[in-house]
C-alpha atoms as a PDB file:
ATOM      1  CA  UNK A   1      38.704 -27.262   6.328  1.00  0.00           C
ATOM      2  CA  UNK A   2      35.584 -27.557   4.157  1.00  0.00           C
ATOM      3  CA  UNK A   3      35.868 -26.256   0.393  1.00  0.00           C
ATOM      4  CA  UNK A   4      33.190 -23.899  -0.996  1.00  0.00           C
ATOM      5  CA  UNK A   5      32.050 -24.102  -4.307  1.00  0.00           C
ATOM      6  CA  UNK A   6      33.674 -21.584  -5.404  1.00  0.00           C
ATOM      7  CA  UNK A   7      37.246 -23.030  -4.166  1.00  0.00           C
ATOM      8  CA  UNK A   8      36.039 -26.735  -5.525  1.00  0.00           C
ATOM      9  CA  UNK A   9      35.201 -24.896  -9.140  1.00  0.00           C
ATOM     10  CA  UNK A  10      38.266 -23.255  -9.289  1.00  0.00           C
ATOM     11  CA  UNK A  11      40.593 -25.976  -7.803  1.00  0.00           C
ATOM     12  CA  UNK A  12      38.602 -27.858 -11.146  1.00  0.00           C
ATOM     13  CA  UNK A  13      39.092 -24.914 -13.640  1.00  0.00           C
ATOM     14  CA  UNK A  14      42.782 -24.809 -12.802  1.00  0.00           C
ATOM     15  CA  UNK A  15      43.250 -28.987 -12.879  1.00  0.00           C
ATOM     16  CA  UNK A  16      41.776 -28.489 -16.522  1.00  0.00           C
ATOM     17  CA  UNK A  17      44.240 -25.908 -17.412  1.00  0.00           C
ATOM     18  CA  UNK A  18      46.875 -27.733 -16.103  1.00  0.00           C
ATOM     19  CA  UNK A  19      46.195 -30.753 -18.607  1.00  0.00           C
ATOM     20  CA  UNK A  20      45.580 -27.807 -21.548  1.00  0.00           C
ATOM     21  CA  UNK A  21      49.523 -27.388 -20.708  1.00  0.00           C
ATOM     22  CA  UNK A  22      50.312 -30.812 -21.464  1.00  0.00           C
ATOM     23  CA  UNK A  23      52.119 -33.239 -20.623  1.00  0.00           C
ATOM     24  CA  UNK A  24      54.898 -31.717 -23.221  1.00  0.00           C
ATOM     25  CA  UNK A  25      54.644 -28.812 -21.425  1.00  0.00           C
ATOM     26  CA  UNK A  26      55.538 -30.060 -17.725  1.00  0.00           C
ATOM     27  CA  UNK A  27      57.827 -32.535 -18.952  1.00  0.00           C
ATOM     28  CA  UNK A  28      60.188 -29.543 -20.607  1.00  0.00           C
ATOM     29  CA  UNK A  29      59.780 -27.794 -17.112  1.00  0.00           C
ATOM     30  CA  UNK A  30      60.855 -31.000 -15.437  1.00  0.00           C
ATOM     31  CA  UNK A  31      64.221 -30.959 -17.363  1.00  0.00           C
ATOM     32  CA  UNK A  32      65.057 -27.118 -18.697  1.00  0.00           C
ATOM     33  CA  UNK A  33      66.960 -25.552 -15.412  1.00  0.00           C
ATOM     34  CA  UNK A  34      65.946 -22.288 -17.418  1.00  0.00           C
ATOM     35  CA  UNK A  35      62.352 -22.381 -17.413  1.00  0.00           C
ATOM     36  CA  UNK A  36      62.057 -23.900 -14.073  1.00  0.00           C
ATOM     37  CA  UNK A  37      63.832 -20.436 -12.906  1.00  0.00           C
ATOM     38  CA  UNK A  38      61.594 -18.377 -15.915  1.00  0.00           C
ATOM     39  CA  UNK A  39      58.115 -20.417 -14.181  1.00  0.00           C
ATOM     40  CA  UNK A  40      59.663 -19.254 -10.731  1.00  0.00           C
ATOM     41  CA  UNK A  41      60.641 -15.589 -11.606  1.00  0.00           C
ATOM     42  CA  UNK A  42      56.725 -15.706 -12.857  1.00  0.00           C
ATOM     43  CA  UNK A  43      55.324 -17.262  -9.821  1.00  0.00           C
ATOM     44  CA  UNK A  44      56.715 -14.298  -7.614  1.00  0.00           C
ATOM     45  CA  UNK A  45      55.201 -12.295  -9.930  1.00  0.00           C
ATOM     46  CA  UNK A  46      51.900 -13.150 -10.043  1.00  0.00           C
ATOM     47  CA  UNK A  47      52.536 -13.141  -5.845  1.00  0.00           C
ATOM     48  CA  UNK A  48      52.921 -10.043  -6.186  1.00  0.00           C
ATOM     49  CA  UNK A  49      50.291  -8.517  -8.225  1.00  0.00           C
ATOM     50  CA  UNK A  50      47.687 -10.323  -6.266  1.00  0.00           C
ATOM     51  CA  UNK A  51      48.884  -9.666  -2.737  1.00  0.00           C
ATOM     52  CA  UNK A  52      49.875  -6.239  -3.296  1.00  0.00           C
ATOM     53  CA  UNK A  53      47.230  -4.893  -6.353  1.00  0.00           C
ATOM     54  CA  UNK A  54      43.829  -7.040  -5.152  1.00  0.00           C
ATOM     55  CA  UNK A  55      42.588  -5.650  -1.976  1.00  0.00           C
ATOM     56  CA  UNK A  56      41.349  -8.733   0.265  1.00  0.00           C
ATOM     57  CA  UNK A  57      43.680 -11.244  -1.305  1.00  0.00           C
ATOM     58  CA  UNK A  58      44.609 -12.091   2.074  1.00  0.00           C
ATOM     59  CA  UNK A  59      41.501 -13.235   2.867  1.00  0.00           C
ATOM     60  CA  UNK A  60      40.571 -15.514  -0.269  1.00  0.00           C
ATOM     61  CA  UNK A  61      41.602 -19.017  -0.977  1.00  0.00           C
ATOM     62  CA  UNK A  62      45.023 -18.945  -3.511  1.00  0.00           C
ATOM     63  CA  UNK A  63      43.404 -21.843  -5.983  1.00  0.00           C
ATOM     64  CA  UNK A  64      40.236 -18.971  -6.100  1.00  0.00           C
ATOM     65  CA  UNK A  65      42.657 -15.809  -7.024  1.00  0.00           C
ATOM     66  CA  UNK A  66      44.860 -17.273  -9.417  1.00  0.00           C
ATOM     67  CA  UNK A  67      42.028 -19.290 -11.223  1.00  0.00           C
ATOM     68  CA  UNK A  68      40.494 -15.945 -11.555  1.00  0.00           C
ATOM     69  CA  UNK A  69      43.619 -14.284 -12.848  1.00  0.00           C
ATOM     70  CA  UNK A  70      44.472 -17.128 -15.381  1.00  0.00           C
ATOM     71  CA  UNK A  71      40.957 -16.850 -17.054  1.00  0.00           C
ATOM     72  CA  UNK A  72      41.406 -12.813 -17.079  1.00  0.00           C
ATOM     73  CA  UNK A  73      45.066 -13.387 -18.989  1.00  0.00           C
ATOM     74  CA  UNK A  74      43.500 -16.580 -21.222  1.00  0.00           C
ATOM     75  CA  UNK A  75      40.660 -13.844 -22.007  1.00  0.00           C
ATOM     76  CA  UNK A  76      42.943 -11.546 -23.689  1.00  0.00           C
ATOM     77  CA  UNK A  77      44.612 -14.655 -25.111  1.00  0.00           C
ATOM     78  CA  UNK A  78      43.153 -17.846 -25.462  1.00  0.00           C
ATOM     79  CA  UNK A  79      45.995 -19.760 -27.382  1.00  0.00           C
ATOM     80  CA  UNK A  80      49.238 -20.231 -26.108  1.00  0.00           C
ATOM     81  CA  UNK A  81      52.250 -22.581 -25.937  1.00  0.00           C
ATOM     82  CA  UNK A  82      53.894 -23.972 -22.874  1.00  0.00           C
ATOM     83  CA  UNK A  83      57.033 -22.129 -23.777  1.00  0.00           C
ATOM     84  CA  UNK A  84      55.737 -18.757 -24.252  1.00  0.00           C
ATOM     85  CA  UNK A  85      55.400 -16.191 -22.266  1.00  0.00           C
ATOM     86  CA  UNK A  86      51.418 -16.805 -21.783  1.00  0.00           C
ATOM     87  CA  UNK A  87      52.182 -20.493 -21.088  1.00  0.00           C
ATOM     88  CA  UNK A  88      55.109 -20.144 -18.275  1.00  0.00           C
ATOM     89  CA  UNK A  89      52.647 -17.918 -16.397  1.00  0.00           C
ATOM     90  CA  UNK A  90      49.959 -20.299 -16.911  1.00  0.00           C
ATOM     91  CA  UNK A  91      52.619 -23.124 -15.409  1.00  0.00           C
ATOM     92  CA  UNK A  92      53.487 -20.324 -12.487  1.00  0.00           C
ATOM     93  CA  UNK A  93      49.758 -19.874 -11.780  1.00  0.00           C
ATOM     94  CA  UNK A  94      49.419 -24.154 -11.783  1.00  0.00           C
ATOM     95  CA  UNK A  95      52.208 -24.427  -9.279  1.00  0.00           C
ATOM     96  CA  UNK A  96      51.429 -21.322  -7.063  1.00  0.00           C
ATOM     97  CA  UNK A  97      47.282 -22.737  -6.951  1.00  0.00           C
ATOM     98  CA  UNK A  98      48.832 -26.395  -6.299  1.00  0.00           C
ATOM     99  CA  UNK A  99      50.768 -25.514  -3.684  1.00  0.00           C
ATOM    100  CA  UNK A 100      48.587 -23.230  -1.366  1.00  0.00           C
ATOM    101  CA  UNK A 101      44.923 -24.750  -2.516  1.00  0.00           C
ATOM    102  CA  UNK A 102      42.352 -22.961  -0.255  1.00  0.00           C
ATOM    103  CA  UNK A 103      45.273 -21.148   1.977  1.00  0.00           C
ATOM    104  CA  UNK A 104      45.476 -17.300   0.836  1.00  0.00           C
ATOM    105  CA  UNK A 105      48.536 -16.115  -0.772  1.00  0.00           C
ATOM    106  CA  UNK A 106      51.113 -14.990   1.901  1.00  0.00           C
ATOM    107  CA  UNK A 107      54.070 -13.064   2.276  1.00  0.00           C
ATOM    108  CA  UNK A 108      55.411 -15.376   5.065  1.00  0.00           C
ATOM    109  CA  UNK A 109      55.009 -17.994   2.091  1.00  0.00           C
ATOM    110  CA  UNK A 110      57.213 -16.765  -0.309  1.00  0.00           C
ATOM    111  CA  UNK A 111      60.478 -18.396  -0.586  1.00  0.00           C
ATOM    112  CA  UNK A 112      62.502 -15.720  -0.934  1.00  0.00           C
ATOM    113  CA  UNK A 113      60.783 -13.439   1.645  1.00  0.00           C
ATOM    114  CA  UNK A 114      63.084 -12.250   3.908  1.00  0.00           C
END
């Protein structure tokens, strides 16, 4: 599958956030158990608003969404630290773009879909 601009601009937008959090900042997910479970409780979250509040998610690439959603949050507040409550859904929005790239956001995809 061939990326479109849009999905190669976003996939870049959220590779620069990504190194904004730091290396301090993925490292401390890496080895606190309780903001590995705080990153996932915000992953599902974000899952949620988009799939269930954006009409169409279903039909946009994930990295495009949640790029789009991470500038609307950084918007509102542009400093943050990877601890905070800004920063673990900026590390939620990382892993949820890393993981389904130019895929849409699916229900079937969530891990604790049942």
């Amino acid at each position: 599958m061939r990326a479109t601009w849009r999905e190669k601009n976003a996939r870049q937008w959220i590779s620069e956030l990504s190194d904004r959090i730091g290396v301090a900042g993925w490292a401390a997910l890496a080895v606190t158990p309780a903001l590995a479970a705080e990153v996932d409780q915000h992953g599902a979250a974000v899952r949620d608003i988009l799939l269930l509040g954006v009409e169409g998610a279903g039909a946009v690439a994930a990295v495009v969404l949640l790029a789009s959603y991470a500038r609307g949050l950084l918007d509102h507040s542009p400093d943050f630290s990877p601890t905070s409550w800004l920063g673990v859904r900026l590390m939620a929005i990382c892993q949820l773009a890393h993981a389904h790239d130019v895929r849409p956001l699916s229900v079937v995809d969530l891990p604790d879909a049942h």
